[in-house]
C-alpha atoms as a PDB file:
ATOM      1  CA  UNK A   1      97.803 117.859  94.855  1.00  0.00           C
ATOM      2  CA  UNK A   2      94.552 119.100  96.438  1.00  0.00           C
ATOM      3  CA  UNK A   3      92.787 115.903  95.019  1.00  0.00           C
ATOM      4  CA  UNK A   4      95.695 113.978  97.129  1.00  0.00           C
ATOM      5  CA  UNK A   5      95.104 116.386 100.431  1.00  0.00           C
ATOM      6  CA  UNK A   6      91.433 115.656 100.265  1.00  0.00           C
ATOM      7  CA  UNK A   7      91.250 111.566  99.872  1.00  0.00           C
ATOM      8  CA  UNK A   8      94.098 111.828 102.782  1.00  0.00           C
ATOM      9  CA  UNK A   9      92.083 113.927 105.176  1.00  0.00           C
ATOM     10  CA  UNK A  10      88.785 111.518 103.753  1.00  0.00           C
ATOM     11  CA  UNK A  11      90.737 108.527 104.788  1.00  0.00           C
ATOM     12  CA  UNK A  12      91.914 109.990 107.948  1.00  0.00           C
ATOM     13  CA  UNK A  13      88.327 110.726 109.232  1.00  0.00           C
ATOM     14  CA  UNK A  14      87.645 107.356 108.731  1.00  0.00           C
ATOM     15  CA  UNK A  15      90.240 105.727 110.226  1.00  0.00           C
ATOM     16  CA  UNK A  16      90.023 105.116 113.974  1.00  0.00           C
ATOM     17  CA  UNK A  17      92.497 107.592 116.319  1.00  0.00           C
ATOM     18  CA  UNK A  18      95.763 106.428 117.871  1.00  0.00           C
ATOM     19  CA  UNK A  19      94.187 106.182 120.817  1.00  0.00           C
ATOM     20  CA  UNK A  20      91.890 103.515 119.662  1.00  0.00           C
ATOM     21  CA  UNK A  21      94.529 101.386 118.133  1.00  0.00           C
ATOM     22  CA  UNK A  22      96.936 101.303 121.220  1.00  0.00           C
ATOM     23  CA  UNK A  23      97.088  97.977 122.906  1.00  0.00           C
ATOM     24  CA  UNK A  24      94.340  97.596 125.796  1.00  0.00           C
ATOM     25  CA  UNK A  25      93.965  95.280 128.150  1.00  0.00           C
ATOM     26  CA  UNK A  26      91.253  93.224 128.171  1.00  0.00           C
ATOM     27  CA  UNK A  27      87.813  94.153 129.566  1.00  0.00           C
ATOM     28  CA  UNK A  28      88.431  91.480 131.818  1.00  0.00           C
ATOM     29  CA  UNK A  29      91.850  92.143 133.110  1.00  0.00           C
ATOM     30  CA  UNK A  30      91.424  95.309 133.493  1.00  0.00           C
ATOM     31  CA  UNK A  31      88.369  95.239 135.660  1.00  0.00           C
ATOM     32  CA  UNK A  32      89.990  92.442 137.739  1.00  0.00           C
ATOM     33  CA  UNK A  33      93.566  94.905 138.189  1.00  0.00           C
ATOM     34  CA  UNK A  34      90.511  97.431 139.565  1.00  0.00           C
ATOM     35  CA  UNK A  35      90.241  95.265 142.749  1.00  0.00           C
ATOM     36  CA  UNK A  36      94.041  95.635 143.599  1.00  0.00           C
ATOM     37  CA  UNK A  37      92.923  99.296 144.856  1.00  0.00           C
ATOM     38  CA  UNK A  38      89.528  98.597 145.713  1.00  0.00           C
ATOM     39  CA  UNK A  39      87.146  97.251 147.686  1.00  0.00           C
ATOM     40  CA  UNK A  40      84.028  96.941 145.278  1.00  0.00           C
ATOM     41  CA  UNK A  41      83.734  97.465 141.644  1.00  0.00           C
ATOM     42  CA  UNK A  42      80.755  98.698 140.938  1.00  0.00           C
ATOM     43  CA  UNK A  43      79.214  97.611 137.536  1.00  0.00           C
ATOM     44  CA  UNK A  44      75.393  98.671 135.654  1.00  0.00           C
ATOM     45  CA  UNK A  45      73.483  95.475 135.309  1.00  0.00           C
ATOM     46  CA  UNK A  46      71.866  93.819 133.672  1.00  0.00           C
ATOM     47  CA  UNK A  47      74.534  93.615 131.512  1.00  0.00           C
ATOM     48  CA  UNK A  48      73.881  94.540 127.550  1.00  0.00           C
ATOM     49  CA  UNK A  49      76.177  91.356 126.369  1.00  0.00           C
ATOM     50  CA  UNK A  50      78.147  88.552 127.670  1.00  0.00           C
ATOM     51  CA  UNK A  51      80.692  90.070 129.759  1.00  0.00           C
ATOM     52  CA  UNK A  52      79.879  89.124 133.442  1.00  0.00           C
ATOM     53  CA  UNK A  53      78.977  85.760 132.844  1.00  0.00           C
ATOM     54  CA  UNK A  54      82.722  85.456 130.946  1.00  0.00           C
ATOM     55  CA  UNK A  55      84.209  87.579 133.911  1.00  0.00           C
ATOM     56  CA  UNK A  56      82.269  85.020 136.413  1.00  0.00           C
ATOM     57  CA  UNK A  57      84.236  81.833 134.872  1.00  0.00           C
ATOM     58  CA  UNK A  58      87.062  83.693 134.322  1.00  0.00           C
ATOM     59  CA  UNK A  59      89.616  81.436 136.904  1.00  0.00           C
ATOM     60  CA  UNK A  60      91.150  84.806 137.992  1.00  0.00           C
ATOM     61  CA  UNK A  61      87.859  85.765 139.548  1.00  0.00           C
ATOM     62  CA  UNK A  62      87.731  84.095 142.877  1.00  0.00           C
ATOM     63  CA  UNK A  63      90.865  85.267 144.088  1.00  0.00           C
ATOM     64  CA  UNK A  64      89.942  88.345 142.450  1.00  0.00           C
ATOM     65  CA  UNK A  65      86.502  88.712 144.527  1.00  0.00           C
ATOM     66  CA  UNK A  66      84.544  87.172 147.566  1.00  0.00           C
ATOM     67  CA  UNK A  67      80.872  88.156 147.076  1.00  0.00           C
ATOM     68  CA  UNK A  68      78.688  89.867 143.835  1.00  0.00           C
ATOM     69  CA  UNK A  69      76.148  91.826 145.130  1.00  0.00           C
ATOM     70  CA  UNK A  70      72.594  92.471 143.144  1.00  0.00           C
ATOM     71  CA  UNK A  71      69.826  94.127 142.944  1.00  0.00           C
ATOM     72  CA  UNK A  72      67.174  91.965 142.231  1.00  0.00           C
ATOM     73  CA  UNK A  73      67.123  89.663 145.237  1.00  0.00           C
ATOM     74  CA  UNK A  74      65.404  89.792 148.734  1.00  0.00           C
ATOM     75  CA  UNK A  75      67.529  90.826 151.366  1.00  0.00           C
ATOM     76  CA  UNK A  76      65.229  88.271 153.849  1.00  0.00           C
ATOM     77  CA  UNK A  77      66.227  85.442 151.394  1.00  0.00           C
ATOM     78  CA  UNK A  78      69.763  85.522 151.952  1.00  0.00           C
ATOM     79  CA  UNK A  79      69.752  82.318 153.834  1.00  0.00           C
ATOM     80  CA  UNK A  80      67.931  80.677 150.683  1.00  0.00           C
ATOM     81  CA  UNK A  81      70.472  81.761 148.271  1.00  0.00           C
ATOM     82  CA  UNK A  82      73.533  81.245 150.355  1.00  0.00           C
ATOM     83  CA  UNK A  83      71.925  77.080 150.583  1.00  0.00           C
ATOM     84  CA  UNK A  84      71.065  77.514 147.000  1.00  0.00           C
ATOM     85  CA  UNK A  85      74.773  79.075 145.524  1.00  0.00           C
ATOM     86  CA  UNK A  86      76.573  76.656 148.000  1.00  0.00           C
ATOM     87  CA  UNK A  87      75.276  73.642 146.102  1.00  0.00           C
ATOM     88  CA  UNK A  88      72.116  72.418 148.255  1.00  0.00           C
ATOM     89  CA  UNK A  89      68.572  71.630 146.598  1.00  0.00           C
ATOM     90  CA  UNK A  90      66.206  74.659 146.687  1.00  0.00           C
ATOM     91  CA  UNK A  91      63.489  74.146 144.621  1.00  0.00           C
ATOM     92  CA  UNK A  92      62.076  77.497 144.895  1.00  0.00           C
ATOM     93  CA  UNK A  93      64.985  80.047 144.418  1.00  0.00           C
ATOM     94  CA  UNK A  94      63.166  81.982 142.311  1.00  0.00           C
ATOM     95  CA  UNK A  95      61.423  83.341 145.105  1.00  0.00           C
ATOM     96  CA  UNK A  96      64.665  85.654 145.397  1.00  0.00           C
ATOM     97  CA  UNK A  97      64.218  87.711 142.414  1.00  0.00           C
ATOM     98  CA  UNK A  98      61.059  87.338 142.519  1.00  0.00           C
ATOM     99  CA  UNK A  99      59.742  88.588 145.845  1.00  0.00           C
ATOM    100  CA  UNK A 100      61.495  92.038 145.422  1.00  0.00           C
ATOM    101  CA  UNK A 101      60.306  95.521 145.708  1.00  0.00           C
ATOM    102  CA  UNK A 102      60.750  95.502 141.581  1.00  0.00           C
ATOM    103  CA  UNK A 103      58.138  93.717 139.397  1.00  0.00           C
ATOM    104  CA  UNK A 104      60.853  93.652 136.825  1.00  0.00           C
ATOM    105  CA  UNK A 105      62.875  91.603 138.301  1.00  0.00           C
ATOM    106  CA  UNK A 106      60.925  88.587 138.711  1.00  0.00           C
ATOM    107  CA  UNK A 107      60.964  88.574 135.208  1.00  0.00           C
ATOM    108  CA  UNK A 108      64.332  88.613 134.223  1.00  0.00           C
ATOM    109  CA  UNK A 109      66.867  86.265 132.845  1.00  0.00           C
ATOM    110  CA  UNK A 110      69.743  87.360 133.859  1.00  0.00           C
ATOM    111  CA  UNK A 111      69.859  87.018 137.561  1.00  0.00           C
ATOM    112  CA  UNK A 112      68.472  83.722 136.862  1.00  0.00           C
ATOM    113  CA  UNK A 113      71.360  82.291 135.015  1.00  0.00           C
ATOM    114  CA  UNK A 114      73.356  84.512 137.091  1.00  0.00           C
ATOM    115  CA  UNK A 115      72.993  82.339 140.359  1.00  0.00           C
ATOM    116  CA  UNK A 116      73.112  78.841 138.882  1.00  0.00           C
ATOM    117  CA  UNK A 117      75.924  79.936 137.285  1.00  0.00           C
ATOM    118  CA  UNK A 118      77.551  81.055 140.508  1.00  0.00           C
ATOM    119  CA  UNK A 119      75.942  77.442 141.809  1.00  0.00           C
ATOM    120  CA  UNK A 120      78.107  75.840 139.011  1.00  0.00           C
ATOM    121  CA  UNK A 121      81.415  77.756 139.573  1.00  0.00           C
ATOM    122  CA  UNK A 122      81.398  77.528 143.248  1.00  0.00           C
ATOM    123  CA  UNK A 123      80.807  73.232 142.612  1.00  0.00           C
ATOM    124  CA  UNK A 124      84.661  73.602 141.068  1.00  0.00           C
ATOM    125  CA  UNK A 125      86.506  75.782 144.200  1.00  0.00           C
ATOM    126  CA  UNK A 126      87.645  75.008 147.614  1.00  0.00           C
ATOM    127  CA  UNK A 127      85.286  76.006 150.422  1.00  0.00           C
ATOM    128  CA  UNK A 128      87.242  78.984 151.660  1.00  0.00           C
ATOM    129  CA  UNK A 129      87.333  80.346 148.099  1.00  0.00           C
ATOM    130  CA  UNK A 130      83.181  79.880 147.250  1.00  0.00           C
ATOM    131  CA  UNK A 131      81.803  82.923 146.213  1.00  0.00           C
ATOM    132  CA  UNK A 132      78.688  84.412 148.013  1.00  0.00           C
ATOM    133  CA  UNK A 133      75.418  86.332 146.389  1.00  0.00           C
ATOM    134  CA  UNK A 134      74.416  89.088 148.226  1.00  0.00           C
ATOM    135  CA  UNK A 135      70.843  89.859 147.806  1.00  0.00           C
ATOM    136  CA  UNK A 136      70.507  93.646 148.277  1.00  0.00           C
ATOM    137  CA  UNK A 137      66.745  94.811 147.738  1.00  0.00           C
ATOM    138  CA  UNK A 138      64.819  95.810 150.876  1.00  0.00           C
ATOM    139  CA  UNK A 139      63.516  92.493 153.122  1.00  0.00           C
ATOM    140  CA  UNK A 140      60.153  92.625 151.934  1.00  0.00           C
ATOM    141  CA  UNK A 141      58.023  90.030 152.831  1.00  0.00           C
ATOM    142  CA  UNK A 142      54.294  90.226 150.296  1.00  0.00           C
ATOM    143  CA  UNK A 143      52.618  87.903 152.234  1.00  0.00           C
ATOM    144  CA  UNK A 144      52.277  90.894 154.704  1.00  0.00           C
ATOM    145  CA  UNK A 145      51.551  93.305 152.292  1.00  0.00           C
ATOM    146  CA  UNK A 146      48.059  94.414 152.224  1.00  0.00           C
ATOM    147  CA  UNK A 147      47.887  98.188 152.278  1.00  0.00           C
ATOM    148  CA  UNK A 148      50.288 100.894 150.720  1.00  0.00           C
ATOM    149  CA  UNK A 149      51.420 101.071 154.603  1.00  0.00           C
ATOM    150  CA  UNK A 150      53.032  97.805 154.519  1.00  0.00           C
ATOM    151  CA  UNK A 151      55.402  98.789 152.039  1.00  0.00           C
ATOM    152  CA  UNK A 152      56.201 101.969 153.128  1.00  0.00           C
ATOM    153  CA  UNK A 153      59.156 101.030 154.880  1.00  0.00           C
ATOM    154  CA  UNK A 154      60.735  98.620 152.239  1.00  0.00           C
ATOM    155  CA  UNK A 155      61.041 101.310 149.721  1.00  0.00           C
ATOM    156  CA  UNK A 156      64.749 103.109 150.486  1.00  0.00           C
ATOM    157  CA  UNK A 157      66.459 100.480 147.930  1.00  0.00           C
ATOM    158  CA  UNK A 158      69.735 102.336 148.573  1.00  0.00           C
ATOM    159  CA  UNK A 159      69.801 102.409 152.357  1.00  0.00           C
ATOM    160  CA  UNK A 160      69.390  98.226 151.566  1.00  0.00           C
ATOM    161  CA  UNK A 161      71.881  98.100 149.513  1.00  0.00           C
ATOM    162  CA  UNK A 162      74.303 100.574 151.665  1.00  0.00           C
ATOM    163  CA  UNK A 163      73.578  98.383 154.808  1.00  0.00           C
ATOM    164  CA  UNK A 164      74.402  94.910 153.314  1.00  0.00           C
ATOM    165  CA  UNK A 165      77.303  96.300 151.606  1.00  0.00           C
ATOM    166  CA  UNK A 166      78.598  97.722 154.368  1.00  0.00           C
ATOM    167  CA  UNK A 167      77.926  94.566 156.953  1.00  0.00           C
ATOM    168  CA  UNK A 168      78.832  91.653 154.619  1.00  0.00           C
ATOM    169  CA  UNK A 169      81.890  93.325 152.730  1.00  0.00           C
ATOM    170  CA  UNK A 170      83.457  96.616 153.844  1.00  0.00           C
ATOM    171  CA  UNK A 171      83.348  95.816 157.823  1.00  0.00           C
ATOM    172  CA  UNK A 172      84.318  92.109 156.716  1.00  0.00           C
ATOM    173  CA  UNK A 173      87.078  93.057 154.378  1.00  0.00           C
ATOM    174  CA  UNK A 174      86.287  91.295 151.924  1.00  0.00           C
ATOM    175  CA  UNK A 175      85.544  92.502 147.637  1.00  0.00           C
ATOM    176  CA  UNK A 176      82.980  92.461 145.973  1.00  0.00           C
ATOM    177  CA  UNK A 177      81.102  92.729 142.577  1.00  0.00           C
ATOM    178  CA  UNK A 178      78.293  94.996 142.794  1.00  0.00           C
ATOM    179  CA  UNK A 179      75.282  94.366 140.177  1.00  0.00           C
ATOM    180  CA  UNK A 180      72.700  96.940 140.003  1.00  0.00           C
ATOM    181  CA  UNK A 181      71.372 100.264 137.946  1.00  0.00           C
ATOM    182  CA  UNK A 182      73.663 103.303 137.399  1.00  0.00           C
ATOM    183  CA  UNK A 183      71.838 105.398 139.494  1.00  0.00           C
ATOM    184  CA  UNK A 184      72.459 103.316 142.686  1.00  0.00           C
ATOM    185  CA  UNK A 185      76.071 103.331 141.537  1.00  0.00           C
ATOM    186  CA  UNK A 186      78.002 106.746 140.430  1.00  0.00           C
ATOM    187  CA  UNK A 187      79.948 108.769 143.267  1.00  0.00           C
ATOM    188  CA  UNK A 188      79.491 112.223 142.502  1.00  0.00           C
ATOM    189  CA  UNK A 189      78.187 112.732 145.833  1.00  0.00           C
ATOM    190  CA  UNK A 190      74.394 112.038 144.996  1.00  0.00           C
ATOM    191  CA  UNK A 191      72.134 109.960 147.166  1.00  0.00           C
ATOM    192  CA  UNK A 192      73.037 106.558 145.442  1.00  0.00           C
ATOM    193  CA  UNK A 193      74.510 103.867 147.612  1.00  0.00           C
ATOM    194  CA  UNK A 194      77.834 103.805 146.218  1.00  0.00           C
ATOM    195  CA  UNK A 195      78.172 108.019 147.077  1.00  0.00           C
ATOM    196  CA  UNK A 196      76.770 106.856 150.759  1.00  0.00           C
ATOM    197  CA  UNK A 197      79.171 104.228 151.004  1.00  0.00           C
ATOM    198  CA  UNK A 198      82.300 106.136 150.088  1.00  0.00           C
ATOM    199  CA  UNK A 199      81.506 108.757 152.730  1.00  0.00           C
ATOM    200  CA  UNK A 200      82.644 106.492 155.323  1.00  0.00           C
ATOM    201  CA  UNK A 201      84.788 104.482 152.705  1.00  0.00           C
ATOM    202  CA  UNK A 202      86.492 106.835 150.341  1.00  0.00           C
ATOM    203  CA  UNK A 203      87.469 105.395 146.828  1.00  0.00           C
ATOM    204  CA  UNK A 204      86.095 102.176 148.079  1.00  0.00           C
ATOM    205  CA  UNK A 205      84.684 101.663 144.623  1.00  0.00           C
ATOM    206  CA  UNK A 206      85.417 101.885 141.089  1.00  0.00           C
ATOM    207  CA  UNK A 207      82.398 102.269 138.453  1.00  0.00           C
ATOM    208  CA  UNK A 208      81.833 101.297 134.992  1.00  0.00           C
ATOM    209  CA  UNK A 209      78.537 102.091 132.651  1.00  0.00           C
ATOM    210  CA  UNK A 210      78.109 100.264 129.783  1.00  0.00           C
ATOM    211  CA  UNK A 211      77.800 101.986 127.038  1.00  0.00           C
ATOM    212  CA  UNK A 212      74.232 102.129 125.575  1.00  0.00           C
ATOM    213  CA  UNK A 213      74.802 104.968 122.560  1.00  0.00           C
ATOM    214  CA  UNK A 214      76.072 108.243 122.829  1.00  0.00           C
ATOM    215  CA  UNK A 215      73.556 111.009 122.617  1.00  0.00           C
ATOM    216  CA  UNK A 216      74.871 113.054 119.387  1.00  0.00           C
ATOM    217  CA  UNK A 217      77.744 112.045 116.853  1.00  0.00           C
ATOM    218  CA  UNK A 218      77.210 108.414 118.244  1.00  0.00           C
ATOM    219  CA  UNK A 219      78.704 106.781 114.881  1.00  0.00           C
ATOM    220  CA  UNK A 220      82.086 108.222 114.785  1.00  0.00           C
ATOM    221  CA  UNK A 221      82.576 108.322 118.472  1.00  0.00           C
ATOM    222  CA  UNK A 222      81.721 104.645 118.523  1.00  0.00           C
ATOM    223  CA  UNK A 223      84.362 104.266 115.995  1.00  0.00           C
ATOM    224  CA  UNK A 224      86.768 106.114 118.139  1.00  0.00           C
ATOM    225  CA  UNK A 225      86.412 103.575 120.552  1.00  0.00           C
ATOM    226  CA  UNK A 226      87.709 101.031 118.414  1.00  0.00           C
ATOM    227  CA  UNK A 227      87.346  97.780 118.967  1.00  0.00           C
ATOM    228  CA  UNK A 228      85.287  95.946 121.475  1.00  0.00           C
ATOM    229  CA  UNK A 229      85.101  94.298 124.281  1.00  0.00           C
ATOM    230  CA  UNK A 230      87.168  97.242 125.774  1.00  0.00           C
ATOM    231  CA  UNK A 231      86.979  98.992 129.037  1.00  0.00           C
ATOM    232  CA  UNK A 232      88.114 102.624 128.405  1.00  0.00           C
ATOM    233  CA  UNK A 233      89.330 104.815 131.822  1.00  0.00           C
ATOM    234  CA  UNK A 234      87.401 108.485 131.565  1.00  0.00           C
ATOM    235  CA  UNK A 235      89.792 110.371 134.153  1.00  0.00           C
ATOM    236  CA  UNK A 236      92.717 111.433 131.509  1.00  0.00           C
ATOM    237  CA  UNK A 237      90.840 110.072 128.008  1.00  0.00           C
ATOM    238  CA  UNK A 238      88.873 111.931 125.219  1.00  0.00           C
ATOM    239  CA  UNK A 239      85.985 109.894 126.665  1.00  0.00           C
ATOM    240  CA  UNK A 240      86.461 111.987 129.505  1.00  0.00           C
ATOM    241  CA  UNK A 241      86.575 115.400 128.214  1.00  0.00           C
ATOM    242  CA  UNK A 242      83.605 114.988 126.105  1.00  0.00           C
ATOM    243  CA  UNK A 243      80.610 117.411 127.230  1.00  0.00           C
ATOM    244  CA  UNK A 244      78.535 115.392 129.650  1.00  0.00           C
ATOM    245  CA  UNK A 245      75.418 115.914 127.255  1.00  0.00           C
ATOM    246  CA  UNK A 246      77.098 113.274 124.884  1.00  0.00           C
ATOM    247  CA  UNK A 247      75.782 110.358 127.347  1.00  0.00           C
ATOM    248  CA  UNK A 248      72.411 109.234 128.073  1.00  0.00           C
ATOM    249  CA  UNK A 249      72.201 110.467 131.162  1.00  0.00           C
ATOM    250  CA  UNK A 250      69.090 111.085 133.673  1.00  0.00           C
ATOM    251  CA  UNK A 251      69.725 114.670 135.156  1.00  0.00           C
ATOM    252  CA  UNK A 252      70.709 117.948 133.836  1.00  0.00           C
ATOM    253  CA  UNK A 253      74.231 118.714 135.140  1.00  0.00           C
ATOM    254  CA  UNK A 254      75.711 122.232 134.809  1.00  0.00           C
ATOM    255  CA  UNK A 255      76.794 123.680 131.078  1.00  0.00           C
ATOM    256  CA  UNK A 256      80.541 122.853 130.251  1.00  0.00           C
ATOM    257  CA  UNK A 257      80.297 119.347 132.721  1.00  0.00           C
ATOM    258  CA  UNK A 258      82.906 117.153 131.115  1.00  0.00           C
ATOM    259  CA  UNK A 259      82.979 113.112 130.718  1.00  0.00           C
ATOM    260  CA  UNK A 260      80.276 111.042 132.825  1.00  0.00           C
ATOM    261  CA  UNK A 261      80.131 111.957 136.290  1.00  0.00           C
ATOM    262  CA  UNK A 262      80.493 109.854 139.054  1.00  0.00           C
ATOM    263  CA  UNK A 263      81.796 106.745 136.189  1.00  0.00           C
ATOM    264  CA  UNK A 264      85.282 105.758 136.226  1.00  0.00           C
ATOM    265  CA  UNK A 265      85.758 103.838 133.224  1.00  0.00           C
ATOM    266  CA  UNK A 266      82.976 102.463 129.690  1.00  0.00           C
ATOM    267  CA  UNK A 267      82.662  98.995 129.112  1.00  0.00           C
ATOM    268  CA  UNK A 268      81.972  99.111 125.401  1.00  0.00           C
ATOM    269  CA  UNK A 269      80.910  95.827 124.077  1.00  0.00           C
ATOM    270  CA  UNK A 270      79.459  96.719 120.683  1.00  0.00           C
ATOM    271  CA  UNK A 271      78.177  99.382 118.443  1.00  0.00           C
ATOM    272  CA  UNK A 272      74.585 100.291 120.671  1.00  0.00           C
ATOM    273  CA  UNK A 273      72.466  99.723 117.205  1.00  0.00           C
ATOM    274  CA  UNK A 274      73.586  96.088 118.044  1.00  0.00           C
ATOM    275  CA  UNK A 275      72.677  95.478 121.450  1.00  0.00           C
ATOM    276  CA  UNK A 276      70.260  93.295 122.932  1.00  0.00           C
ATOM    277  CA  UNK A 277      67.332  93.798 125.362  1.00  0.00           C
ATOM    278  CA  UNK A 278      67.341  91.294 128.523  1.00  0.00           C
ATOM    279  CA  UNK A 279      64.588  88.571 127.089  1.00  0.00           C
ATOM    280  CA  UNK A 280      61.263  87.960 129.104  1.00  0.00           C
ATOM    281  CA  UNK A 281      61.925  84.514 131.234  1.00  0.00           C
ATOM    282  CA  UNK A 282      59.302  82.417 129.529  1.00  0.00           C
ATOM    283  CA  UNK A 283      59.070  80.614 132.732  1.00  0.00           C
ATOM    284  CA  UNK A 284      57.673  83.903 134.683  1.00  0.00           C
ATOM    285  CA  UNK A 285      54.944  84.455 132.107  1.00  0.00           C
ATOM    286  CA  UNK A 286      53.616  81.683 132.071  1.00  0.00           C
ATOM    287  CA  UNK A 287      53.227  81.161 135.392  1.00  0.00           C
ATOM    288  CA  UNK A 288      49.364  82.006 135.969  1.00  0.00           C
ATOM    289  CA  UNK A 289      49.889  81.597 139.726  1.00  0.00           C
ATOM    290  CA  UNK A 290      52.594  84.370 140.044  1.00  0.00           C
ATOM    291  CA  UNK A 291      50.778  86.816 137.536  1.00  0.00           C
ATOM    292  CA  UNK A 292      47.986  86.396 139.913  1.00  0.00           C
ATOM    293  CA  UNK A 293      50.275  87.304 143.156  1.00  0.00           C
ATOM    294  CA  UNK A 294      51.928  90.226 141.203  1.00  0.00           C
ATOM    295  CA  UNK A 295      47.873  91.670 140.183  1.00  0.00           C
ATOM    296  CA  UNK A 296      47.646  91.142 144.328  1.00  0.00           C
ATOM    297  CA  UNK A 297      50.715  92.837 144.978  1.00  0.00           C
ATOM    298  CA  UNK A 298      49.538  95.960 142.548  1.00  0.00           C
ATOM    299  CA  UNK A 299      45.882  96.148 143.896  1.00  0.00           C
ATOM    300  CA  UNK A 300      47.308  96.111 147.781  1.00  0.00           C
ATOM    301  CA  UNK A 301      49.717  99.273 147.293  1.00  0.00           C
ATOM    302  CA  UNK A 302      47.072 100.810 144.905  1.00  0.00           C
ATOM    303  CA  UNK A 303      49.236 100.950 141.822  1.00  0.00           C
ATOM    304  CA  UNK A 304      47.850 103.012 139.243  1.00  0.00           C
ATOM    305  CA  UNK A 305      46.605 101.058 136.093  1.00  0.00           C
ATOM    306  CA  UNK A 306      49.396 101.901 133.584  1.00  0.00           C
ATOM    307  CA  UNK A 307      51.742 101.267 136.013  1.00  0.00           C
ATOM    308  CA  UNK A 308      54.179  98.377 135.619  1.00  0.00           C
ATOM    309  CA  UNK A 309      53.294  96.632 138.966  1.00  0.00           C
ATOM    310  CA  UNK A 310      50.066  95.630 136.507  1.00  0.00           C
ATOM    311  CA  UNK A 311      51.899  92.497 134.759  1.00  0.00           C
ATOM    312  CA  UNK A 312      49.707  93.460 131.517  1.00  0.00           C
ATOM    313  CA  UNK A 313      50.944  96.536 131.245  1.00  0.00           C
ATOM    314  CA  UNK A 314      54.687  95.556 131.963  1.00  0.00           C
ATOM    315  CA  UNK A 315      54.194  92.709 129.106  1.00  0.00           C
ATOM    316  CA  UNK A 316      52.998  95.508 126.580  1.00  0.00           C
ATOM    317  CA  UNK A 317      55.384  97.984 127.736  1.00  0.00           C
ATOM    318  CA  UNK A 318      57.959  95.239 126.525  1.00  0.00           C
ATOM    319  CA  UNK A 319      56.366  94.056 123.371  1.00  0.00           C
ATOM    320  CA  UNK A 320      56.612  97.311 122.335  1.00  0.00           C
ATOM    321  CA  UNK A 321      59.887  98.574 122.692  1.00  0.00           C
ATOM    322  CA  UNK A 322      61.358  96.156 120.027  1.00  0.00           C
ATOM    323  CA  UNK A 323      64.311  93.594 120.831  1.00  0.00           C
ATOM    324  CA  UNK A 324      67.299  95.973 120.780  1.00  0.00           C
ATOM    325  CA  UNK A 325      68.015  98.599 122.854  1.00  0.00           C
ATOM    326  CA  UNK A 326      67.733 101.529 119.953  1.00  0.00           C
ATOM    327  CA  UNK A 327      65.327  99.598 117.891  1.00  0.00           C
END
């Protein structure tokens, strides 16, 4: 009998909890219902699998949302991207991610594929229903960069990010997508410009992290999830009442915290030993020319040398990390 008691309470520890097994909705649907109460949801990017490009060509999302607001794009190169997502030829759009206050950006792949995907989505709807790229990062313009002065006033990302937001959605009423790190995105009341926004706009948004590993016991709470893709509400869960020093997060928050603050809901779309990191755009690093205006760019604001505005030491930086986000 205690032989039997043991292999059941073995096989129970293995198996996932009811609350794992009980039929979800999926990621998708469930982060489209989130725009029936509000304005913006609010997502970290880039994303660590293939969920917003599905949720982009999902047909639901364009009467879903108007606009998908992101990080890495020049707020002065609206007009460009607007021409460029609306169909027209604009043989330089990568100017847009590229000319940002973030030397990361201009080498990533994912806002890349991001707007000609939007290009090629928007080709298939009716003009009123087109959807719009917001470019959020400060309106920097390099070519009149010369002296850590220049930049001074292009380096409050949020209060960008807040003031398109607010201009091209919220006063508009319009919905929208928002793209960009976690930090820019939780309302707990924080500086970020989803917290400044909802001081004017309360509950405008709802926020999802992805998940990226929990900090302790990560193997049996990722089987507690269950299966993925799956978006998983905090408020009410056992995601939620988990101590706050089970996520990865970037500041200390008082002892007995519960859940993630500031998130409403995990997107989990695989274990985290599985996950990807955003690939290098081949394109960017090979480009001599804008290696050349990035070592500008670094010399003019007097970057330190083992800074990433140095493209050599943002290449090594990424060779060594590995290809997967816990390698």
């Amino acid at each position: 009998m205690r032989l039997f008691l043991a292999a059941l309470a073995a096989i129970t520890l293995l198996a996932p909890p009811a609350d794992a097994a009980q039929q979800r909705p999926d990621p998708a649907t469930a982060v489209l219902a989130a725009f029936d109460h509000h304005a913006i949801v609010a997502k970290s990017s880039p994303d660590v699998g293939p969920f917003v490009f599905d949720l982009i060509r999902d047909p639901r999302f364009p009467a879903r949302a108007n606009d998908i607001a992101v990080e890495c794009g020049n707020a002065r190169l609206q007009p460009l991207l607007d021409a460029y997502t609306a169909g027209a030829d604009v043989p330089d759009i990568s100017r847009v991610w590229r000319d940002t206050t973030q030397p990361s950006c201009g080498f990533s792949t994912f806002y890349e594929q991001l707007f000609a995907l939007v290009r090629q989505v928007n080709t298939t709807l009716p003009a009123a229903r087109k959807i719009r790229v917001l470019a959020t990062d400060p309106p920097v313009d390099w070519s009149r960069v010369h002296a850590p002065a220049d930049l001074e006033p292009f380096l409050d990302r949020d209060a960008s990010i807040v003031s398109v937001v607010e201009s091209q959605v919220l006063r508009k009423n319009r919905k929208a997508l928002m793209l960009l790190g976690l930090g820019h995105l939780t309302h707990d009341g924080g500086s970020g410009a989803v917290a400044q926004l909802e001081r004017k706009y309360p509950g405008a948004a709802y926020v999802l992290a992805d998940h990226r590993g929990f900090t302790t016991d990560n193997a049996r709470l990722e089987r507690r999830l269950g299966a993925w893709p799956a978006v998983v509400p905090l408020p009410g869960s056992w995601l939620g009442s988990l101590e706050t020093t089970y996520f990865p997060l970037d500041r200390d928050y008082p002892p007995g915290t519960r859940g993630y603050p500031g998130v409403d809901a995990y997107l989990y779309e695989g274990p985290a030993d599985l996950l990807l990191r955003e690939p290098l755009s081949a394109r960017a690093v090979l480009d001599t020319a804008y290696l050349t205006e990035l070592r500008r760019r670094a010399a003019a604001i007097d970057a330190p040398p083992d800074s990433i505005e140095w493209p050599e030491t943002f290449f090594e930086r990424e060779r060594t990390s590995g290809v997967l986000l816990r390698g």
